[in-house]
Protein backbone atom coordinates (compact mmCIF):
# COMPACT_ATOMS: atom_id res chain seq x y z
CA UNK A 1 -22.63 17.95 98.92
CA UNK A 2 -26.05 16.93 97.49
CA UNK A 3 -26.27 13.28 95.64
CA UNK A 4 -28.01 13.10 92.33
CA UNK A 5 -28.81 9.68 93.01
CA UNK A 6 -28.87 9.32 97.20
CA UNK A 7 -31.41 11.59 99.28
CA UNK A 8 -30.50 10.46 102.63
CA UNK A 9 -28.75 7.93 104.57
CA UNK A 10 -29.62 6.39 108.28
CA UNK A 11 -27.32 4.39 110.64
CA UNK A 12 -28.11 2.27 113.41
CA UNK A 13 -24.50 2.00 115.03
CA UNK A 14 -25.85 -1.03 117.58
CA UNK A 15 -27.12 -2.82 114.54
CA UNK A 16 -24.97 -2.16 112.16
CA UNK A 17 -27.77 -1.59 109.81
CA UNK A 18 -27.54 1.04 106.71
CA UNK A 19 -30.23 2.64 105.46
CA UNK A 20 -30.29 4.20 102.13
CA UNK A 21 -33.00 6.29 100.67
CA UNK A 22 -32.54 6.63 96.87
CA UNK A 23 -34.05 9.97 95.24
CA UNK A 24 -35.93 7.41 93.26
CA UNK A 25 -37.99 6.70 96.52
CA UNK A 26 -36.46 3.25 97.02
CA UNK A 27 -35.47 2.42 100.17
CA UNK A 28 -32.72 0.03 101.53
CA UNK A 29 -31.40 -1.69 104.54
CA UNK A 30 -27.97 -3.16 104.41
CA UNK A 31 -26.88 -5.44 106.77
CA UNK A 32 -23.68 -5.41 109.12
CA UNK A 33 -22.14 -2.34 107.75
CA UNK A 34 -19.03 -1.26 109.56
CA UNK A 35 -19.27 1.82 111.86
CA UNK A 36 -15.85 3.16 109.52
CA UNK A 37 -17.93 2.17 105.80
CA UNK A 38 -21.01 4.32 107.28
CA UNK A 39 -19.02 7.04 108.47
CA UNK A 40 -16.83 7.08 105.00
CA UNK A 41 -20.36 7.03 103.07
CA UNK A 42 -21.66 10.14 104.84
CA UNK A 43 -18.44 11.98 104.53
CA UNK A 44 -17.48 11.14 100.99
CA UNK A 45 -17.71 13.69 98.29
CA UNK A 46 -20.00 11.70 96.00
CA UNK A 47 -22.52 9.42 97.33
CA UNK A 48 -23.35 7.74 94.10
CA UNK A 49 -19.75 6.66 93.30
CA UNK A 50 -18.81 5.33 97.03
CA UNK A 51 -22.09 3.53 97.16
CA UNK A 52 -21.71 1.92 94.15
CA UNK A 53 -17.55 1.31 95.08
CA UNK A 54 -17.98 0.47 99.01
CA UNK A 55 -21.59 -0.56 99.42
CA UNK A 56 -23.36 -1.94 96.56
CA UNK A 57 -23.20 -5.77 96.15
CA UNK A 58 -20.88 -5.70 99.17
CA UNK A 59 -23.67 -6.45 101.59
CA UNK A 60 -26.52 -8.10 102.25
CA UNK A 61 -29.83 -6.11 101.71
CA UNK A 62 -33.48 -5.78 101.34
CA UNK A 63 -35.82 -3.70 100.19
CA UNK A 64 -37.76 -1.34 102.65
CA UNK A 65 -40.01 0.77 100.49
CA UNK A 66 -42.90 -1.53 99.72
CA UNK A 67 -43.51 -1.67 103.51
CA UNK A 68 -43.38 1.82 103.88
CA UNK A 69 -46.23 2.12 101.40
């Protein structure tokens, strides 16, 4: 189902790295992310409100969109 508020989401399994791309055009990497959290995200019915349950202040992050541009 399309998110209102997520355009895409990246995982780097070896990593554990999450990356989120907001349909703002921010960009975020979250750090150690469990394989099961990532797989949840991508599977859940609305992005927006398991991000902001399961993700969101949960784990580390940074910004990648300024060095994108």
């Amino acid at each position: 189902m399309p998110s209102s508020v997520i355009a895409g989401i990246r995982y780097d399994a070896e990593r554990k790295r999450l990356v989120v791309n907001f349909v703002t055009g921010r960009v975020f990497e979250y750090i150690d992310v469990p394989p099961d959290v990532a797989r949840a995200f991508r599977s859940a019915f609305s992005k927006g409100t398991f991000f902001n349950t399961y993700i969101r202040d949960r784990y580390d992050h940074r910004e990648l969109t300024r060095e994108h541009s």
